[in-house]
PDB file of N, CA and C in Angstrom:
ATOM      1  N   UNK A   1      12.404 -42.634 -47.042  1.00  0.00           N
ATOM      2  CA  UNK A   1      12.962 -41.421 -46.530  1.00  0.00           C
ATOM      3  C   UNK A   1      14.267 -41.144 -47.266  1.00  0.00           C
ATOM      4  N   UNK A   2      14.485 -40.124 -47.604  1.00  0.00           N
ATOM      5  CA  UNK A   2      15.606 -39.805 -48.060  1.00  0.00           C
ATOM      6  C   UNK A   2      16.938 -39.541 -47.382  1.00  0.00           C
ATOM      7  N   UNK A   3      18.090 -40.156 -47.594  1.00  0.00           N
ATOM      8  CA  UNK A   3      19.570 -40.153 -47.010  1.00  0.00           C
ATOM      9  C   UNK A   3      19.551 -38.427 -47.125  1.00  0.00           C
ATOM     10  N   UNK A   4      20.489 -38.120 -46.142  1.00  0.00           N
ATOM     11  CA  UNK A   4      21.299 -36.856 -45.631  1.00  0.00           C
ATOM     12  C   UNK A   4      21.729 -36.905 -46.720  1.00  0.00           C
ATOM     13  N   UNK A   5      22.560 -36.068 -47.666  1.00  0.00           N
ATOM     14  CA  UNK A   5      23.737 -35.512 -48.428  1.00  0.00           C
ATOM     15  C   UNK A   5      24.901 -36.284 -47.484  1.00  0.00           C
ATOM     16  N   UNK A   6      26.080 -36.223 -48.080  1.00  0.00           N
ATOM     17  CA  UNK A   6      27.765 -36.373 -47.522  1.00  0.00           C
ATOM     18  C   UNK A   6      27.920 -34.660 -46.962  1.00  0.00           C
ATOM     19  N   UNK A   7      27.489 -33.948 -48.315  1.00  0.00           N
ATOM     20  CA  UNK A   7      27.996 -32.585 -47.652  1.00  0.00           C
ATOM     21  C   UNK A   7      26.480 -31.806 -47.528  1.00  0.00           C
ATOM     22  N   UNK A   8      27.051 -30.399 -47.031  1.00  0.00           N
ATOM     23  CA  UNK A   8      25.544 -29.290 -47.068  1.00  0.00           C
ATOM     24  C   UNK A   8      25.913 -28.849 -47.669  1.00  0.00           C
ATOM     25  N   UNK A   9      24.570 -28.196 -48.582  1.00  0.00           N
ATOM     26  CA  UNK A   9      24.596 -27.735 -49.847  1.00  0.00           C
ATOM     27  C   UNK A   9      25.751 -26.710 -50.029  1.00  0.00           C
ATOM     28  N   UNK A  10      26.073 -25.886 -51.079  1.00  0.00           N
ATOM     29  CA  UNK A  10      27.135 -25.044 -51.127  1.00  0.00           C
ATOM     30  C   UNK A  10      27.353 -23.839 -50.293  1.00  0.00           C
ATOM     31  N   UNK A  11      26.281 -22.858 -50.267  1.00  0.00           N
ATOM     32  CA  UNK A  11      26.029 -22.164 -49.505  1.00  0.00           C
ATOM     33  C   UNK A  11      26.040 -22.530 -47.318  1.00  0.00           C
ATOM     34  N   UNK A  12      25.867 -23.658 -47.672  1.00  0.00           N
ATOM     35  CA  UNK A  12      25.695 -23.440 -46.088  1.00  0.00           C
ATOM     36  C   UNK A  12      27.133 -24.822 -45.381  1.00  0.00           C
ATOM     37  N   UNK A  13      28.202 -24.931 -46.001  1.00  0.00           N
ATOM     38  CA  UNK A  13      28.908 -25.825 -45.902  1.00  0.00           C
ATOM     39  C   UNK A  13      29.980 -25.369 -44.705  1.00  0.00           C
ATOM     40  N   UNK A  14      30.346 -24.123 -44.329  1.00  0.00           N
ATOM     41  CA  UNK A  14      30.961 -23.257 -43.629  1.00  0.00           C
ATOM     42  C   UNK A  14      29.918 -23.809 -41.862  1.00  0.00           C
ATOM     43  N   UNK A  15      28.503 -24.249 -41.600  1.00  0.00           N
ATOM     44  CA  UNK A  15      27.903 -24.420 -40.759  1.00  0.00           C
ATOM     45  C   UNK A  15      28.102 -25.790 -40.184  1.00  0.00           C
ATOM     46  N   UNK A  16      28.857 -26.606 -41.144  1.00  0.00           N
ATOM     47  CA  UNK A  16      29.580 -27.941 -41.037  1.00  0.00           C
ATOM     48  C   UNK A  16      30.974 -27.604 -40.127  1.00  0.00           C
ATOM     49  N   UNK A  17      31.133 -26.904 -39.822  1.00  0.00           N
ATOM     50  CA  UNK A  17      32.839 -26.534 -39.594  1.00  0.00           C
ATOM     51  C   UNK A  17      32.836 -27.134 -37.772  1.00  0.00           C
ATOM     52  N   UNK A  18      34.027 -27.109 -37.037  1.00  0.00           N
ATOM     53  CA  UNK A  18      34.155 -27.228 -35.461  1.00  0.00           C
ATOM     54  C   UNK A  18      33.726 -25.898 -34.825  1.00  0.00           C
ATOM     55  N   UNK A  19      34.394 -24.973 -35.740  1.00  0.00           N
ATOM     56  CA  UNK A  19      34.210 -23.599 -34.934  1.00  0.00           C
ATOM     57  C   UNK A  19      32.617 -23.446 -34.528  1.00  0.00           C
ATOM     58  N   UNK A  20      32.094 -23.532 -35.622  1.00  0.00           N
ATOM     59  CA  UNK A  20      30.458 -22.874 -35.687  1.00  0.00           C
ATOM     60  C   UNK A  20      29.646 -23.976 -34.543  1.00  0.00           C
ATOM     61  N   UNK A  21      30.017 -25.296 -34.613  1.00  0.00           N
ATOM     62  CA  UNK A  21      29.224 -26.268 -33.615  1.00  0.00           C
ATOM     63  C   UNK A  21      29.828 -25.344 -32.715  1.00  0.00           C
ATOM     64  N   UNK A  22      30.819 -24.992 -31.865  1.00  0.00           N
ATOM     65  CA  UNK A  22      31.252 -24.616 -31.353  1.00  0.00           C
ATOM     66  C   UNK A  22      30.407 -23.607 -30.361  1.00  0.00           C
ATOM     67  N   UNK A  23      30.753 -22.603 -31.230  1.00  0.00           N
ATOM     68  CA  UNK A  23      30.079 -21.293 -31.109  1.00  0.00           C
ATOM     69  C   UNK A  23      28.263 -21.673 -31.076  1.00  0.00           C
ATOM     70  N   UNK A  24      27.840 -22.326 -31.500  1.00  0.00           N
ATOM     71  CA  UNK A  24      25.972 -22.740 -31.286  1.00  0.00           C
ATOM     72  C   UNK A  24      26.137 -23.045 -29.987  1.00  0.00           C
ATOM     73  N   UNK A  25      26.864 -24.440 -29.493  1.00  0.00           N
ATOM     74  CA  UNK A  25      27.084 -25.282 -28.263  1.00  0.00           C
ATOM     75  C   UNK A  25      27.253 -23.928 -27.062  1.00  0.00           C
ATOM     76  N   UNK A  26      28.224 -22.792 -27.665  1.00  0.00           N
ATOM     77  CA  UNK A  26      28.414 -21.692 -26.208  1.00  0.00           C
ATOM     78  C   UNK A  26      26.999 -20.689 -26.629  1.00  0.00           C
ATOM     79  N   UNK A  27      26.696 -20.531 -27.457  1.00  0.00           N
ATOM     80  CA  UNK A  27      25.138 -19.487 -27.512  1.00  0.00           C
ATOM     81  C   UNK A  27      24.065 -20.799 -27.006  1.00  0.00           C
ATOM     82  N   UNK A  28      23.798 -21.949 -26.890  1.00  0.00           N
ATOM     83  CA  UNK A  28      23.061 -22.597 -25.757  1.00  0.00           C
ATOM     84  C   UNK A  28      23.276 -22.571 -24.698  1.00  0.00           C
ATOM     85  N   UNK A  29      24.506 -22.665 -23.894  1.00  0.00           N
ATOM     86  CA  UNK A  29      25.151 -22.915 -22.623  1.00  0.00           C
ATOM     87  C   UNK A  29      24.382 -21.434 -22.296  1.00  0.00           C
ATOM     88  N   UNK A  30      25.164 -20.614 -22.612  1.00  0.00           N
ATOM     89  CA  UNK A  30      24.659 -19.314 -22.569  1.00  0.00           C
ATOM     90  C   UNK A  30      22.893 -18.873 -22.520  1.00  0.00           C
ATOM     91  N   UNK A  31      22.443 -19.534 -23.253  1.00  0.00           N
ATOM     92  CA  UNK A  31      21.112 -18.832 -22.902  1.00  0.00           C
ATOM     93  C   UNK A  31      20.660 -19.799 -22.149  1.00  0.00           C
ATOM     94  N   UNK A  32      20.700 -21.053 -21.562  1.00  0.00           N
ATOM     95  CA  UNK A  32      20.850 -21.826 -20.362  1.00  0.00           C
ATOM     96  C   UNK A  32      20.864 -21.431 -19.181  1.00  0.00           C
ATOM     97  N   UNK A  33      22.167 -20.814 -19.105  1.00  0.00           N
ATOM     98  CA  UNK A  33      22.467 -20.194 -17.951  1.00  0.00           C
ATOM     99  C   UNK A  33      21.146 -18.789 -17.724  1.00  0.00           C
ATOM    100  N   UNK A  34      21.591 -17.736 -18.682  1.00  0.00           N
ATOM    101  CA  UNK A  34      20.329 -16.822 -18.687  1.00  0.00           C
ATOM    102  C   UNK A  34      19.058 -17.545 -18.126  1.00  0.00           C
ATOM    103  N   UNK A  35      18.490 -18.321 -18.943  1.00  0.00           N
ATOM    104  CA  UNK A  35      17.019 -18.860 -18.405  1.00  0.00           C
ATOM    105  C   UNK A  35      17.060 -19.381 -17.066  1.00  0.00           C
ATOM    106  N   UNK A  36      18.296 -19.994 -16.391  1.00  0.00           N
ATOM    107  CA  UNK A  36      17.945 -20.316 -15.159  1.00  0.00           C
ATOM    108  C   UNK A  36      18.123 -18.984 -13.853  1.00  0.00           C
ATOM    109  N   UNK A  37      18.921 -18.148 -14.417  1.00  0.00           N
ATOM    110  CA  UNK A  37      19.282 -16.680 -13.678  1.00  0.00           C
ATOM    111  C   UNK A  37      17.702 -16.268 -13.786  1.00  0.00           C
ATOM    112  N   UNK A  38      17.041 -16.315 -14.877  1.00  0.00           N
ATOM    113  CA  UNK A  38      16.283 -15.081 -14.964  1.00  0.00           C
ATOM    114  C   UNK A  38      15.120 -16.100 -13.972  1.00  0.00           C
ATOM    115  N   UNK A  39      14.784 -16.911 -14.291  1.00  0.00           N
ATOM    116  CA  UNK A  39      14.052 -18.042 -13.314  1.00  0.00           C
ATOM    117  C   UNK A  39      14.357 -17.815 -11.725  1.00  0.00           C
ATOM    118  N   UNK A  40      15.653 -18.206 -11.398  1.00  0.00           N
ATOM    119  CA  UNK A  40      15.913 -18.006  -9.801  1.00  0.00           C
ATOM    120  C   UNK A  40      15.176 -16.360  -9.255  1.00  0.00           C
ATOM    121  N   UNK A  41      15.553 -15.699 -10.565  1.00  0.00           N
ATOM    122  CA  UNK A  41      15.526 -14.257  -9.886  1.00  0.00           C
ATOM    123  C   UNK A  41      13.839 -13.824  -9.912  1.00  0.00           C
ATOM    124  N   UNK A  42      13.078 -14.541 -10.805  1.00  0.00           N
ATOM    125  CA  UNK A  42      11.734 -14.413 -11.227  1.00  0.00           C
ATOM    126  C   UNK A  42      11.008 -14.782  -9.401  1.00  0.00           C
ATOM    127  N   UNK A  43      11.677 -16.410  -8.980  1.00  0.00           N
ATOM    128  CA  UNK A  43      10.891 -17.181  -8.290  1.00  0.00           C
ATOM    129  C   UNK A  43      11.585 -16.323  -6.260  1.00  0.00           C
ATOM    130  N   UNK A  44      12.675 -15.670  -6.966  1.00  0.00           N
ATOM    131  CA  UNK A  44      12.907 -14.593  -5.776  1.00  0.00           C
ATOM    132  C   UNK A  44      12.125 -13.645  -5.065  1.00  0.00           C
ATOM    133  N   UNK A  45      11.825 -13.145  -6.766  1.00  0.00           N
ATOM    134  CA  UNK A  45      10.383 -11.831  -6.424  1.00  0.00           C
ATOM    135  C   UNK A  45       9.351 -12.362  -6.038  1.00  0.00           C
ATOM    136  N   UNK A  46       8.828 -13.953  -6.539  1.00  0.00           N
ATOM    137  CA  UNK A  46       8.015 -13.911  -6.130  1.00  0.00           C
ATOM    138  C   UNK A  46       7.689 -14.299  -4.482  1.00  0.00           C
ATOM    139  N   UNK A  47       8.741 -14.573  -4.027  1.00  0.00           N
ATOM    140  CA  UNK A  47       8.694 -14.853  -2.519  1.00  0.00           C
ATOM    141  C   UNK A  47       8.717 -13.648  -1.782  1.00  0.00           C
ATOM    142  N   UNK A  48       9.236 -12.735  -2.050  1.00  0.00           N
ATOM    143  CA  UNK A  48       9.430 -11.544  -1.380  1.00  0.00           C
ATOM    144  C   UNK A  48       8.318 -10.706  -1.664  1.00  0.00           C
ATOM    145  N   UNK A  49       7.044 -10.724  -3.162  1.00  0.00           N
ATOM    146  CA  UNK A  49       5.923 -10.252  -2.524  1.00  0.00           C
ATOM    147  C   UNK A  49       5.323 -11.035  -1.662  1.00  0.00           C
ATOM    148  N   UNK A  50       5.391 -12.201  -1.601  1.00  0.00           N
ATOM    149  CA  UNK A  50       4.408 -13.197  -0.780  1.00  0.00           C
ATOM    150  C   UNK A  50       4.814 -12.709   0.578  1.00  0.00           C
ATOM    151  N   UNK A  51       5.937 -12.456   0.997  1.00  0.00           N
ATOM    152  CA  UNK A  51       6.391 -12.331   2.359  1.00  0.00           C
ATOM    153  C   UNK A  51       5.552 -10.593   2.834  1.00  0.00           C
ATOM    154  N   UNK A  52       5.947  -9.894   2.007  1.00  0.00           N
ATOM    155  CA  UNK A  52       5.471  -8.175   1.969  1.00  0.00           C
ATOM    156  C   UNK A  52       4.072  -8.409   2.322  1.00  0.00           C
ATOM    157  N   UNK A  53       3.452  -9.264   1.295  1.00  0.00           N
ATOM    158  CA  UNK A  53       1.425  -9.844   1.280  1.00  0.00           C
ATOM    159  C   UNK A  53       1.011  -9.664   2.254  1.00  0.00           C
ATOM    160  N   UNK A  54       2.187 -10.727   3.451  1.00  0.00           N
ATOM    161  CA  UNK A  54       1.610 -11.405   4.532  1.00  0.00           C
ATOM    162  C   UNK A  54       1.895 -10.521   5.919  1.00  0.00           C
ATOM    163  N   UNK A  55       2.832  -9.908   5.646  1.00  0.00           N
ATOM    164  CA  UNK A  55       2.890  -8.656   6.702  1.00  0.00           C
ATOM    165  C   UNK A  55       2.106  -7.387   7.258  1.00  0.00           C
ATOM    166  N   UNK A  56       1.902  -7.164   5.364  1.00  0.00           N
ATOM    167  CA  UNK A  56       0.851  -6.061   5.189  1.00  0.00           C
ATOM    168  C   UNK A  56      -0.355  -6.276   5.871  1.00  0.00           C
ATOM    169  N   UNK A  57      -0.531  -8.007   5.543  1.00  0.00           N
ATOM    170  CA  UNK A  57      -2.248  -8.591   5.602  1.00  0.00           C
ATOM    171  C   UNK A  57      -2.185  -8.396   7.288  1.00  0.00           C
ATOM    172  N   UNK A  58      -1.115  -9.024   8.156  1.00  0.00           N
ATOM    173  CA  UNK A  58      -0.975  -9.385   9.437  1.00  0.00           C
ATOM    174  C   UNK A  58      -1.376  -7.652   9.896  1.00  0.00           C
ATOM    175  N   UNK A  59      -0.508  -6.205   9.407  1.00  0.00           N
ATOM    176  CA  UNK A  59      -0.601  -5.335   9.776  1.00  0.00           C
ATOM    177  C   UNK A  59      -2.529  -4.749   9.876  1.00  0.00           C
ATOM    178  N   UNK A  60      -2.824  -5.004   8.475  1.00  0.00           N
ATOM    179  CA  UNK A  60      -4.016  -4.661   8.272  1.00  0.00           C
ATOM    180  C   UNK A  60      -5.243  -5.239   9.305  1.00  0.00           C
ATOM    181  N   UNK A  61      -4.870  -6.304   9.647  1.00  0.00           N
ATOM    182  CA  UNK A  61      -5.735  -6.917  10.314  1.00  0.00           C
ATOM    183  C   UNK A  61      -5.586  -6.668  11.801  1.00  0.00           C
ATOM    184  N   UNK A  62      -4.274  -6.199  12.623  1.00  0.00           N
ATOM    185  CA  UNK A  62      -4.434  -5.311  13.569  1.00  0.00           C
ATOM    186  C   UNK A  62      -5.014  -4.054  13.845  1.00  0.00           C
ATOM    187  N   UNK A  63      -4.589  -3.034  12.572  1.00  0.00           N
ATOM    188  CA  UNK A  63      -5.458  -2.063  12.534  1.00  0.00           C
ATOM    189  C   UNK A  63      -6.899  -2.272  12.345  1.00  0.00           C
ATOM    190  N   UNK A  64      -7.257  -3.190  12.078  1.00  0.00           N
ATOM    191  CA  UNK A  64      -9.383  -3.209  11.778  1.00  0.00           C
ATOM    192  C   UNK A  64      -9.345  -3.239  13.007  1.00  0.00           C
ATOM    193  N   UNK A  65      -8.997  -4.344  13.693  1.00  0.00           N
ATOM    194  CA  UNK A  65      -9.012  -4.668  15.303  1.00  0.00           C
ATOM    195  C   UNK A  65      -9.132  -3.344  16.266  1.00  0.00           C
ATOM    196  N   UNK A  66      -8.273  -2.504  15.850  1.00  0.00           N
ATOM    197  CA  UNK A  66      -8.173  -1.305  16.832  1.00  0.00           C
ATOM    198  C   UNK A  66      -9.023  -0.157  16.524  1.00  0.00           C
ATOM    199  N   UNK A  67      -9.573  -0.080  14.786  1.00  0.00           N
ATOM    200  CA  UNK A  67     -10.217   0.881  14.213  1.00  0.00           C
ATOM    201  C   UNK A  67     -11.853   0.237  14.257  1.00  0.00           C
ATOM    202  N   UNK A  68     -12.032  -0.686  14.751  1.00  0.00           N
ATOM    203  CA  UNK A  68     -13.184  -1.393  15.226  1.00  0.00           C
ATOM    204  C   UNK A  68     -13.952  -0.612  16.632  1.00  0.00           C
ATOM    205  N   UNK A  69     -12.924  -1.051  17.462  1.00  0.00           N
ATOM    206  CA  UNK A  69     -12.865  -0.163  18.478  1.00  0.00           C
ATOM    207  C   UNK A  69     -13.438   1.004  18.516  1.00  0.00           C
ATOM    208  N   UNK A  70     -12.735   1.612  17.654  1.00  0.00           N
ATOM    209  CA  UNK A  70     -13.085   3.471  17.686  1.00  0.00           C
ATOM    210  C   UNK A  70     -14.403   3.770  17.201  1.00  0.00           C
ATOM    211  N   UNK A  71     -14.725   2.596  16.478  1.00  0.00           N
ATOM    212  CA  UNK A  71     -16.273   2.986  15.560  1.00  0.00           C
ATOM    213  C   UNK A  71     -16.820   2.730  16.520  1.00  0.00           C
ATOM    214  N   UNK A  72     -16.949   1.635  17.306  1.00  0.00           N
ATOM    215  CA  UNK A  72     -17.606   1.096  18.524  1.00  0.00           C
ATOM    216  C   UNK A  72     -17.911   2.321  19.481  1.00  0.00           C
ATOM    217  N   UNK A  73     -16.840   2.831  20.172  1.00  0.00           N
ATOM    218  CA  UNK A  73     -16.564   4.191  20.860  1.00  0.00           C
ATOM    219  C   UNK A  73     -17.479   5.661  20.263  1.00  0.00           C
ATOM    220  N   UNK A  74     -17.373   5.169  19.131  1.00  0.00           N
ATOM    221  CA  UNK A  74     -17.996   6.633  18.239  1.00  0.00           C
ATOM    222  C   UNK A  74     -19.204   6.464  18.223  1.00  0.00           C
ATOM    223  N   UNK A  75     -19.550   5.309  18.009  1.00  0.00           N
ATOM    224  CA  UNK A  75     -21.275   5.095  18.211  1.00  0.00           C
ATOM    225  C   UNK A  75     -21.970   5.344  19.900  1.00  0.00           C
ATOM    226  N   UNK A  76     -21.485   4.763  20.287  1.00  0.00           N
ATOM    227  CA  UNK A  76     -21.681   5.066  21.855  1.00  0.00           C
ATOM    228  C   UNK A  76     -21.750   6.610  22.026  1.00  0.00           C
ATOM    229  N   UNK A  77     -20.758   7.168  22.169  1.00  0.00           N
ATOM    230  CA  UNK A  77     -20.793   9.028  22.196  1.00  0.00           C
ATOM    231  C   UNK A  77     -21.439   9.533  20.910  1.00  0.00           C
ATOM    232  N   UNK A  78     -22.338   8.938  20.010  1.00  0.00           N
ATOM    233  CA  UNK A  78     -23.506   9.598  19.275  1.00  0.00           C
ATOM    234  C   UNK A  78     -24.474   9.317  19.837  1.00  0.00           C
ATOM    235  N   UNK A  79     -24.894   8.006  20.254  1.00  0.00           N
ATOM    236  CA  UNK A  79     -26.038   7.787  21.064  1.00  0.00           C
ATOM    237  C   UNK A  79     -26.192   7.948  22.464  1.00  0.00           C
ATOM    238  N   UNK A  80     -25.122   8.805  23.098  1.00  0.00           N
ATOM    239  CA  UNK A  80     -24.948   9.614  24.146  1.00  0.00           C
ATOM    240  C   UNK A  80     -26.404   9.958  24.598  1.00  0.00           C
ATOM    241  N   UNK A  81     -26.983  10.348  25.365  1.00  0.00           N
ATOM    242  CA  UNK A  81     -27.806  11.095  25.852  1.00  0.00           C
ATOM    243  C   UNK A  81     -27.757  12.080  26.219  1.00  0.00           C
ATOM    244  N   UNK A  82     -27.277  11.838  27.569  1.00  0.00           N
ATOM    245  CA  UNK A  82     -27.082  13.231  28.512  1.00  0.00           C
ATOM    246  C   UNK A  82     -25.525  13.716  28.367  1.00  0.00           C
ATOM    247  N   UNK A  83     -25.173  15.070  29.016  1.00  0.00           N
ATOM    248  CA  UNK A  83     -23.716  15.011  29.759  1.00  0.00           C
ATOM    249  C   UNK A  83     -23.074  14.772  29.936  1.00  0.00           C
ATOM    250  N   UNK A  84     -23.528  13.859  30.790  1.00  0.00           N
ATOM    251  CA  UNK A  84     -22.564  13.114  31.763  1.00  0.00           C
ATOM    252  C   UNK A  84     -22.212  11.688  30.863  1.00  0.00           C
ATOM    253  N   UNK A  85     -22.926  11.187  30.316  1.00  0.00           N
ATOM    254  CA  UNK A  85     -22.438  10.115  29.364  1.00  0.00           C
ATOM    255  C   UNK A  85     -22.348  10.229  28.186  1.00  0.00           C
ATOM    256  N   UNK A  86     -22.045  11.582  27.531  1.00  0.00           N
ATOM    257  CA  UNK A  86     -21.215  12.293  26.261  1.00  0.00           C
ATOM    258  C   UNK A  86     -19.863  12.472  26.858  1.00  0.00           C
ATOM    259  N   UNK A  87     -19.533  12.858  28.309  1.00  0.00           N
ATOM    260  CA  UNK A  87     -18.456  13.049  28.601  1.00  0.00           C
ATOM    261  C   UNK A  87     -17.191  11.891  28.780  1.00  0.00           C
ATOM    262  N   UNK A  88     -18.119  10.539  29.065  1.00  0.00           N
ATOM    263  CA  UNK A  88     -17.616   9.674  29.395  1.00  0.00           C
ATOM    264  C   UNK A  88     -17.602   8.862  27.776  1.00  0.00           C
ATOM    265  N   UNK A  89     -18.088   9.031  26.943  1.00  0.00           N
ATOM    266  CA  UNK A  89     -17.857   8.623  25.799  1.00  0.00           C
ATOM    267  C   UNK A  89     -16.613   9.276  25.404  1.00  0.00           C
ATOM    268  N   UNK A  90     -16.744  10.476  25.414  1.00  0.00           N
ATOM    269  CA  UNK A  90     -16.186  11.190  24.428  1.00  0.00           C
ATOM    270  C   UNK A  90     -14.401  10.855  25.446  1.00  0.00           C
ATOM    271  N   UNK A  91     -14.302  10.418  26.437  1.00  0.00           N
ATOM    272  CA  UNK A  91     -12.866  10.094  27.466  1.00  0.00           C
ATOM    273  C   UNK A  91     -13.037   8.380  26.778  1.00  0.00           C
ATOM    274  N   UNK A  92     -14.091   7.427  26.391  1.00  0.00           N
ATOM    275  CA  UNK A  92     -13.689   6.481  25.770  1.00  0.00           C
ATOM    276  C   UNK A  92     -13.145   6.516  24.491  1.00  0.00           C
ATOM    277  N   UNK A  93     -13.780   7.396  23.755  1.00  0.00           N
ATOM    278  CA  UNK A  93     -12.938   7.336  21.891  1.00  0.00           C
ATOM    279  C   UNK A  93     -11.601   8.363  22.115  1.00  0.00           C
ATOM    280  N   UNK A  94     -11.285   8.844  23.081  1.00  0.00           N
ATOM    281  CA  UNK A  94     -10.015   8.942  22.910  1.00  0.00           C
ATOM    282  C   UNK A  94      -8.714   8.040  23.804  1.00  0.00           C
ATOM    283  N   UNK A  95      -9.494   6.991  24.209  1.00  0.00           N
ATOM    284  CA  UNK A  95      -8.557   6.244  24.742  1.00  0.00           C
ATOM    285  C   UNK A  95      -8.362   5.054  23.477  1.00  0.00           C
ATOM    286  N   UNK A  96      -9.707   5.060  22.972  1.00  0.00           N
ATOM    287  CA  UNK A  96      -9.521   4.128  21.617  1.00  0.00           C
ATOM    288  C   UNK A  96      -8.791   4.461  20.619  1.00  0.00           C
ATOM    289  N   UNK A  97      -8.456   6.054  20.452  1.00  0.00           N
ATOM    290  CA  UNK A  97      -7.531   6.528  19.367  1.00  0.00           C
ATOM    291  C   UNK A  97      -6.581   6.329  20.225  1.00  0.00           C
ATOM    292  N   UNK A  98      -6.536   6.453  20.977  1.00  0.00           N
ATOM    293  CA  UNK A  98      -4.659   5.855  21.859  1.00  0.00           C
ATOM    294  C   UNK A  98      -4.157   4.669  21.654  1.00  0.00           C
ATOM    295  N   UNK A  99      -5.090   3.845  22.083  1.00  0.00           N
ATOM    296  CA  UNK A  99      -5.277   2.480  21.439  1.00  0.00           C
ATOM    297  C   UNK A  99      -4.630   2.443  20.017  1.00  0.00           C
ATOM    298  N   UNK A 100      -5.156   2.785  19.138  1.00  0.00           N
ATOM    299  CA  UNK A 100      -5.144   2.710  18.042  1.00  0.00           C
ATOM    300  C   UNK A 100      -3.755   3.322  17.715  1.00  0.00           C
ATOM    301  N   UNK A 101      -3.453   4.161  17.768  1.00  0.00           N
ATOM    302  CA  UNK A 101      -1.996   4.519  17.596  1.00  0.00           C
ATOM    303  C   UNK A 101      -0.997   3.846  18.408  1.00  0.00           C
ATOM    304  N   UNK A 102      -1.203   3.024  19.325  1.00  0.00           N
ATOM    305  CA  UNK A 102      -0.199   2.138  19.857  1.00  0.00           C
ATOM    306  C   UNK A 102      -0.261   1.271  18.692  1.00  0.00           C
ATOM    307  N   UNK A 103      -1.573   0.730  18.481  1.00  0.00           N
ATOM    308  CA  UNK A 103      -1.485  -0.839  17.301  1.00  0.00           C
ATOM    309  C   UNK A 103      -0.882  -0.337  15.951  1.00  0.00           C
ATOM    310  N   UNK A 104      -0.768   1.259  15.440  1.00  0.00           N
ATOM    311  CA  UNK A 104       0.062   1.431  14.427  1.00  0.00           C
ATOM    312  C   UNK A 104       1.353   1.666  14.857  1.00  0.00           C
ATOM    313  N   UNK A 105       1.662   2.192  15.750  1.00  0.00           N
ATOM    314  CA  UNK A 105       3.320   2.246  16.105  1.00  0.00           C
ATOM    315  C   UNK A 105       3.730   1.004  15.954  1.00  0.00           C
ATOM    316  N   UNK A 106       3.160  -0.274  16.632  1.00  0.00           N
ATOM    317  CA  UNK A 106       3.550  -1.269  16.756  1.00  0.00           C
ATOM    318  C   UNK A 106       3.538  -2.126  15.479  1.00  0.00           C
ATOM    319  N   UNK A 107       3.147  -1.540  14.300  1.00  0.00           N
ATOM    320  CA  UNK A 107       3.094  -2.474  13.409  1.00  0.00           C
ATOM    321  C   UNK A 107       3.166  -1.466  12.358  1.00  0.00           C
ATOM    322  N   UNK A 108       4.417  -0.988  12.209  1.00  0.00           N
ATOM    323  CA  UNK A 108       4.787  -0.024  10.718  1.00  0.00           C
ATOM    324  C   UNK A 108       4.764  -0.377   9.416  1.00  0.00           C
ATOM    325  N   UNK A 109       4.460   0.033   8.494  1.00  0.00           N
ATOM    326  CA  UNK A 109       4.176   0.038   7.458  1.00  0.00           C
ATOM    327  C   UNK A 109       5.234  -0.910   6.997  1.00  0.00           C
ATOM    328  N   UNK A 110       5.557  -1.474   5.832  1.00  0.00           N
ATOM    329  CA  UNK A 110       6.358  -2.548   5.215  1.00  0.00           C
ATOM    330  C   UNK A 110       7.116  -1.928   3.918  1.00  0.00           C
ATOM    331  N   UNK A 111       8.681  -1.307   4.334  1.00  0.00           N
ATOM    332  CA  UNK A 111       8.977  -0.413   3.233  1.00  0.00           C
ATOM    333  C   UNK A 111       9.929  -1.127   2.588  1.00  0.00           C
ATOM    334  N   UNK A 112      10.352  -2.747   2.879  1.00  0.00           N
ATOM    335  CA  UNK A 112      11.160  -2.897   2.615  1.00  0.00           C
ATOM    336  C   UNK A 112      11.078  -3.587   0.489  1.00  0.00           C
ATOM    337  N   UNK A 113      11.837  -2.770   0.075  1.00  0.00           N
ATOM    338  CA  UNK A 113      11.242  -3.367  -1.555  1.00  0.00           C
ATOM    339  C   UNK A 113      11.879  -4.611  -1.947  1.00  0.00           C
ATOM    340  N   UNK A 114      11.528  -5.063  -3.361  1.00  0.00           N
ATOM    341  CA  UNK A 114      11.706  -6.686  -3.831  1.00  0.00           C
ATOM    342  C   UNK A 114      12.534  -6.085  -5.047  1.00  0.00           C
ATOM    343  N   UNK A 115      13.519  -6.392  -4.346  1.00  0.00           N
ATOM    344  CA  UNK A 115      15.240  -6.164  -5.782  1.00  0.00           C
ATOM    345  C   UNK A 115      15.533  -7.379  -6.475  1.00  0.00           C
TER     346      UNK A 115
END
């Protein structure tokens, strides 16, 4: 294997100096720091969609629950027969849309964003 030189070649002998280690040593520190900022802030977002995911999912899955209902209700007052039990359907699917707008009041949409 061949020995190092004493010096670097002519052109690059100025890269030998304190200053320049210097200045490399603070452009590492520096992009150090960057990579762990941009990391914390990466592994931030990603918690805050996970959290949004699971709200949405929790919301969504109340509304099937209640919009279940209404299909349920809606089928019944199609296969109505008579009158008298179109009338009483048709007083069940709107207690199920009542229903149903309680389970969305109660569970609003998720506006909060990931900064």
């Amino acid at each position: 294997m061949t020995p190092l030189p004493a010096e670097p070649p002519r052109g690059f002998r100025w890269l030998d100096s304190f200053v320049t280690r210097l200045a490399v040593f603070a452009l590492v520190l520096v992009s150090i720091g960057l990579t762990l900022y941009v990391g914390y802030r990466y592994v931030a977002l990603t918690d805050c969609l996970q959290r949004n995911d699971a709200a949405d999912s929790r919301r969504t899955s109340a509304i099937a629950t209640a919009t279940n209902g209404e299909r349920t209700a809606q089928r019944i007052l199609i296969a109505a027969d008579t009158p008298a039990e179109a009338a009483e359907a048709r007083y069940d699917v709107l207690k199920a849309y009542d229903a149903t707008d309680r389970v969305r009041a109660a569970n609003p949409p998720n506006t909060r964003p990931c900064n």
